[in-house]
Protein backbone atom coordinates (compact mmCIF):
# COMPACT_ATOMS: atom_id res chain seq x y z
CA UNK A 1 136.96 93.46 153.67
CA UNK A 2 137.49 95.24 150.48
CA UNK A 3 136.47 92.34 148.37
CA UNK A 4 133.82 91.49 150.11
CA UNK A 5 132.07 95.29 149.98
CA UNK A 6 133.58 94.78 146.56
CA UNK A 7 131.51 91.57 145.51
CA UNK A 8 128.28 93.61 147.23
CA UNK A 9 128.67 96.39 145.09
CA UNK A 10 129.04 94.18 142.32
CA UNK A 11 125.89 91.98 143.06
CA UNK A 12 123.81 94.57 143.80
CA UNK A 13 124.91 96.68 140.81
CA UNK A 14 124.73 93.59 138.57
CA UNK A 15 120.61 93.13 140.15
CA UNK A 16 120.07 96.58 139.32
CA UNK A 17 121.34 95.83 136.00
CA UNK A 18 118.86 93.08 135.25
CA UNK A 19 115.97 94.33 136.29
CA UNK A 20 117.11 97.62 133.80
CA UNK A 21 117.73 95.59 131.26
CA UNK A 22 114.33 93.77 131.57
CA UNK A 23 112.56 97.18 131.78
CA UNK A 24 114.28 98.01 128.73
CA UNK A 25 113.62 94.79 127.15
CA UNK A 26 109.98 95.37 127.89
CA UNK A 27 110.46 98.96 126.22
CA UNK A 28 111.94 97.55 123.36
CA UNK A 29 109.29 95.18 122.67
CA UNK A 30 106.81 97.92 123.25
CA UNK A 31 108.50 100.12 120.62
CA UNK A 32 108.89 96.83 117.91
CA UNK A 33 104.94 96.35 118.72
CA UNK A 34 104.17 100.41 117.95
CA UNK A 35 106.43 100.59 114.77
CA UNK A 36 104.37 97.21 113.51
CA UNK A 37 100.67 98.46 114.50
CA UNK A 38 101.79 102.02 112.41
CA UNK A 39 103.62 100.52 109.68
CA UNK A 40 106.53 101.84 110.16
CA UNK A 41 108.40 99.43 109.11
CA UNK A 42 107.72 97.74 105.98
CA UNK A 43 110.03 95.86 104.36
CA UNK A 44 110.75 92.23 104.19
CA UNK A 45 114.15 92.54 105.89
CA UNK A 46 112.95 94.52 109.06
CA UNK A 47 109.43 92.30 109.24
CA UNK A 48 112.11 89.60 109.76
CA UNK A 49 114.00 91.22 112.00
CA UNK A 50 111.37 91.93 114.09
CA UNK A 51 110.16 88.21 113.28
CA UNK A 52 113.21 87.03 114.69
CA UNK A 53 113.24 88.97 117.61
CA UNK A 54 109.56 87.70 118.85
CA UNK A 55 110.44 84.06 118.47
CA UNK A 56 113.57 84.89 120.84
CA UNK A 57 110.79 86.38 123.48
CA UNK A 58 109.20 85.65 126.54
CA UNK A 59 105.77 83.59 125.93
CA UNK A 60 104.03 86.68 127.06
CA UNK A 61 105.93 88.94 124.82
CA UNK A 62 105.49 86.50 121.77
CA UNK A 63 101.39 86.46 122.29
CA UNK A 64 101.96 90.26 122.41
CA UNK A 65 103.66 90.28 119.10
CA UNK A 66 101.36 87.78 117.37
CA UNK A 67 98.44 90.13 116.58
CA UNK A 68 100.54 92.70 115.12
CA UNK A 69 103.17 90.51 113.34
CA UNK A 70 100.13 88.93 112.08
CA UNK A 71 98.97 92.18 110.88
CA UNK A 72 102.07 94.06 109.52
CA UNK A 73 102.51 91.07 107.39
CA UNK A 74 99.35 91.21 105.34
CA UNK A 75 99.57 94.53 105.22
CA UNK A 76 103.31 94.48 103.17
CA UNK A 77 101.52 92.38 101.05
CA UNK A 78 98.63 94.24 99.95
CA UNK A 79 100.23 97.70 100.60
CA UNK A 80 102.34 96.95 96.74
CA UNK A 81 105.58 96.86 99.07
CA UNK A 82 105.99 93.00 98.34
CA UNK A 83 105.44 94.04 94.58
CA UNK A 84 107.93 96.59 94.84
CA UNK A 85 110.46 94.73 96.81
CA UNK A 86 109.90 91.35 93.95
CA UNK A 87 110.37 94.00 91.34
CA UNK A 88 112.89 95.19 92.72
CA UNK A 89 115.17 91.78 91.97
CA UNK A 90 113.54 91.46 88.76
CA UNK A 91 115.00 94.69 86.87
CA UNK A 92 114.82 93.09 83.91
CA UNK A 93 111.70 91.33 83.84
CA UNK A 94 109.58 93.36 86.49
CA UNK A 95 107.41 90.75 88.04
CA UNK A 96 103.37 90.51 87.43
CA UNK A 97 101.66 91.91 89.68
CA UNK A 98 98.86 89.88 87.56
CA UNK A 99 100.84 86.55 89.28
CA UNK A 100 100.97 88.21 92.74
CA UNK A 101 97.38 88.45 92.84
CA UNK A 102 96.59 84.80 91.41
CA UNK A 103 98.78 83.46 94.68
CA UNK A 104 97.20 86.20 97.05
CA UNK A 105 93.72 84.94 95.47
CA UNK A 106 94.93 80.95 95.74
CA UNK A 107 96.59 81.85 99.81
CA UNK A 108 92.75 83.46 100.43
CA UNK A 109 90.94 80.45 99.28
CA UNK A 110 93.48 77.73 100.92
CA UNK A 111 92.26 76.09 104.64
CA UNK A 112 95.53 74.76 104.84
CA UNK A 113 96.59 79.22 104.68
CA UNK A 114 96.07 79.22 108.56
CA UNK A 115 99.28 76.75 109.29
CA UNK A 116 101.28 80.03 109.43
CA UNK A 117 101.26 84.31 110.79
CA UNK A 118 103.37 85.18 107.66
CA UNK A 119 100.99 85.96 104.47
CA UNK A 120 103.96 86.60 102.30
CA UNK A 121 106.04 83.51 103.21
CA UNK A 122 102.24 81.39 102.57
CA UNK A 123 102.08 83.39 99.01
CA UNK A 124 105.27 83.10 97.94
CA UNK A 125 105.33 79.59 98.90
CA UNK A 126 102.12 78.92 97.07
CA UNK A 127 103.43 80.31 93.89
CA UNK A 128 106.84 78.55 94.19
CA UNK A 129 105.08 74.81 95.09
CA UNK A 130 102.68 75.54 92.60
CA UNK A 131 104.18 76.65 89.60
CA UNK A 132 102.30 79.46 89.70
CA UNK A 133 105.56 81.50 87.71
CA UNK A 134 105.94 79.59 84.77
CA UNK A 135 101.97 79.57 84.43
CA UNK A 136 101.93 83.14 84.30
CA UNK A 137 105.33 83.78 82.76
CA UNK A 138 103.52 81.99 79.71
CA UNK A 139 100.46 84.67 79.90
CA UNK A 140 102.52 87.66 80.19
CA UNK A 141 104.96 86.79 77.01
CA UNK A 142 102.05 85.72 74.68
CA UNK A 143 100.58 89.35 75.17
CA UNK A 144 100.55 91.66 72.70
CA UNK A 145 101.54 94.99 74.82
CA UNK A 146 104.75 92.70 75.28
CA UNK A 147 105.77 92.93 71.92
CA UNK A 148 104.79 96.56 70.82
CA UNK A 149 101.25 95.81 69.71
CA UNK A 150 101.44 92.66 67.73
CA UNK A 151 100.71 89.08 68.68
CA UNK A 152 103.80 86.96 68.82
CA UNK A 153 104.85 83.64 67.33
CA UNK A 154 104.93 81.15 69.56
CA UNK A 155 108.70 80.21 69.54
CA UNK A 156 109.29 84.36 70.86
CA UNK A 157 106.33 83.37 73.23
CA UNK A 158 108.17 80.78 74.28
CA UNK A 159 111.78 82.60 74.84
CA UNK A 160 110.48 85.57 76.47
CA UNK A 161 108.28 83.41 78.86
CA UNK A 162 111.67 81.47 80.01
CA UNK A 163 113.22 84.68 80.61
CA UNK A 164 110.07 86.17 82.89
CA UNK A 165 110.12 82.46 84.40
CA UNK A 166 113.47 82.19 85.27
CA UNK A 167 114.13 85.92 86.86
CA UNK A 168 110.88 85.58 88.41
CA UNK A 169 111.35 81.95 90.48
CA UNK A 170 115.10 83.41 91.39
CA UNK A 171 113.22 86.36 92.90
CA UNK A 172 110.85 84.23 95.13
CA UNK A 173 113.59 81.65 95.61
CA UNK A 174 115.55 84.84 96.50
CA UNK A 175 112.73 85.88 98.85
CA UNK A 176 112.01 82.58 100.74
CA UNK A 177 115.94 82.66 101.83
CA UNK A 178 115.22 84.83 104.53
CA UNK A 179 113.43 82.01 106.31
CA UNK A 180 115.63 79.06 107.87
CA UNK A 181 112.62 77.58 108.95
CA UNK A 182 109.59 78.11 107.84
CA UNK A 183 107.19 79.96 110.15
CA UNK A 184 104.29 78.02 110.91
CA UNK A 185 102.13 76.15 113.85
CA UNK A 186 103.13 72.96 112.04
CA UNK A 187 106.65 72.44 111.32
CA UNK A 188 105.71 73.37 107.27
């Protein structure tokens, strides 16, 4: 009789349990939802956290997220954290901004843009399958400001833009890591 009141308690308790844990799953979502809508978090490592945690959802809780995922995303872009964060692996070569806005400008204009929720995964993509780095690597070295006021030869053109090139694409290539898959409608 004691295991049997014993396995009652334990079902019952374990019931309880559940329907806890959803209530507190539904809180949880709740609070990931708030802390997107206010920005609160903002960096490319928590977006995916949170990322991860809506494709792991309920349906209902990943239509919840969508608006707001949607949102924070193009909002880390534009807000300079994406800038910051690419700068941030390019210490020695700080990454154009002048490049960011070329693939924000080329992700805009794109009807093929809408295959995905994640504006920064669609612009960094677009500058990694287009070459958009080495184009603007080449800009940024050729400038005078780059070289103290006086136009440069081509051959120090040349050697600075591999530099800016190569730190630059290991940034995005960097970036685009935190993705296993890529997140879109359509597979890619």
């Amino acid at each position: 009789m004691s295991s049997r009141s014993s396995k009652r308690s334990h079902g019952g308790h374990s019931s309880g349990s559940s329907r806890g844990s959803r209530r507190s799953t539904q809180q949880s979502v709740g609070q990931l939802i708030e802390s997107l809508n206010t920005h609160r978090v903002n960096t490319l490592t928590e977006l995916r956290r949170i990322e991860r945690v809506a494709a792991d959802s309920t349906e209902e809780e990943q239509l919840a997220f969508q608006g707001p995922m949607t949102s924070a995303w193009t909002y880390y872009v534009n807000s300079n954290n994406f800038l910051n964060e690419l700068r941030g692996l390019t210490r020695n070569y700080p990454f154009s901004s002048d490049a960011l806005d070329g693939a924000k400008w080329r992700v805009n204009n794109d009807p093929e843009s809408n295959r995905s929720w994640n504006y920064a995964w669609l612009v960094l993509v677009k500058m990694r399958d287009e070459s958009m780095v080495n184009s603007y690597a080449s800009v940024e070295a050729a400038k005078p400001e780059m070289w103290g006021g006086r136009t440069p030869d081509a051959e120090e053109a040349r050697q600075l833009a591999e530099c800016f090139a190569w730190e630059w694409n290991e940034a995005v290539s960097q970036m685009l890591r935190h993705w296993e898959s890529p997140p879109t409608t359509t597979g890619y």
